[in-house]
Protein backbone atom coordinates (compact mmCIF):
# COMPACT_ATOMS: atom_id res chain seq x y z
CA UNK A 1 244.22 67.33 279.07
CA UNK A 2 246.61 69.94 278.63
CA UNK A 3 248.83 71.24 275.11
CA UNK A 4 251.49 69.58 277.26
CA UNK A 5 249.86 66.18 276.89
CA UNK A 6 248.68 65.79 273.34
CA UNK A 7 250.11 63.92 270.94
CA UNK A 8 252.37 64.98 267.73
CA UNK A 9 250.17 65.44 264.36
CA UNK A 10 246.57 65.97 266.22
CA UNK A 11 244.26 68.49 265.90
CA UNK A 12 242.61 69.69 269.22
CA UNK A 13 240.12 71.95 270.28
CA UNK A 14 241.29 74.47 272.89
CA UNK A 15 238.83 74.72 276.07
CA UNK A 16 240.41 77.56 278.39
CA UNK A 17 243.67 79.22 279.22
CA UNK A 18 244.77 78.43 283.34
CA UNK A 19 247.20 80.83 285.21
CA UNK A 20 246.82 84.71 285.87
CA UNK A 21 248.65 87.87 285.14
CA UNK A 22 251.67 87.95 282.23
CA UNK A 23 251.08 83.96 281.31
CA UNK A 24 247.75 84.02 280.23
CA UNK A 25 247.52 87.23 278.50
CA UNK A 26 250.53 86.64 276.41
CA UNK A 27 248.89 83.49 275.14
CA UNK A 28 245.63 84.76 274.64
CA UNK A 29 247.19 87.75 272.62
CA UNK A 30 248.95 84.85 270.41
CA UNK A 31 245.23 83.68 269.37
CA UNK A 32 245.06 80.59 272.66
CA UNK A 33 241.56 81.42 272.58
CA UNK A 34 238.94 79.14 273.73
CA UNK A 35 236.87 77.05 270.59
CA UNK A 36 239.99 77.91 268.21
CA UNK A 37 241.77 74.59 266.73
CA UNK A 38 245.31 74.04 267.13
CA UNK A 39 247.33 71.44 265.08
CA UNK A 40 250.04 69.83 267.34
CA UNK A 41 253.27 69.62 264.50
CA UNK A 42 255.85 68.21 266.95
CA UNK A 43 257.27 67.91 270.37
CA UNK A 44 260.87 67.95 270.75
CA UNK A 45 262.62 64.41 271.41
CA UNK A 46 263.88 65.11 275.43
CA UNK A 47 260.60 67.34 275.63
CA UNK A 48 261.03 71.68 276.51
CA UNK A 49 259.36 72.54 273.48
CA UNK A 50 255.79 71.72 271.63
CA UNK A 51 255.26 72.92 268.27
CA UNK A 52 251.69 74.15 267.15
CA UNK A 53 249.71 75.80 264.38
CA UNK A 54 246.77 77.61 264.95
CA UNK A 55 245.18 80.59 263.31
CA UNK A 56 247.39 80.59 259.97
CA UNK A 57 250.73 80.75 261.75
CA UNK A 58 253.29 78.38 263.80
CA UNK A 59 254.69 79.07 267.42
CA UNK A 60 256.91 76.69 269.76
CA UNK A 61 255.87 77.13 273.41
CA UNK A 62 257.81 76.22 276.26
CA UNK A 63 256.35 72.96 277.91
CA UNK A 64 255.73 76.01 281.26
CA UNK A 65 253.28 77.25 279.05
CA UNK A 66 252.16 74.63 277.09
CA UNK A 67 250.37 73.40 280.35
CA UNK A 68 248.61 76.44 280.85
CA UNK A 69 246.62 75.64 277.61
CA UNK A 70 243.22 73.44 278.40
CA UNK A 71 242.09 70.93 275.60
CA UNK A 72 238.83 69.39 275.30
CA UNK A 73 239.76 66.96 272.89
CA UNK A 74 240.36 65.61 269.54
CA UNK A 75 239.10 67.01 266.30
């Protein structure tokens, strides 16, 4: 399952960033880094954007690279 796919006001455990190059190292540099927890907030209502907490601060990622991020599961 992917960021893309969770659900609104879960917490998930992140298993890997996919893609190469720019992608992935911009999220890793955000803190996307595998075992770290990430609190799904919201999802916008005709989808484009997920909003997430992780690490002490809150980002909205495009739903591009919101499927990039790998989840093993529920927390």
């Amino acid at each position: 399952m992917t960021l893309n796919d969770a659900q609104a006001q879960k917490t998930y455990t992140i298993s890997d960033i996919c893609g190469n190059g720019n992608e992935r190292r911009r999220l890793l540099d955000m803190g996307f880094t595998p075992e770290t927890k990430v609190d799904v907030l919201t999802r916008a209502p005709l989808g484009g954007t997920v909003l997430v907490s992780l690490r002490n601060f809150t980002v909205a990622l495009r739903e591009d690279a919101a499927a990039l991020v790998v989840l093993k599961g529920r927390v």
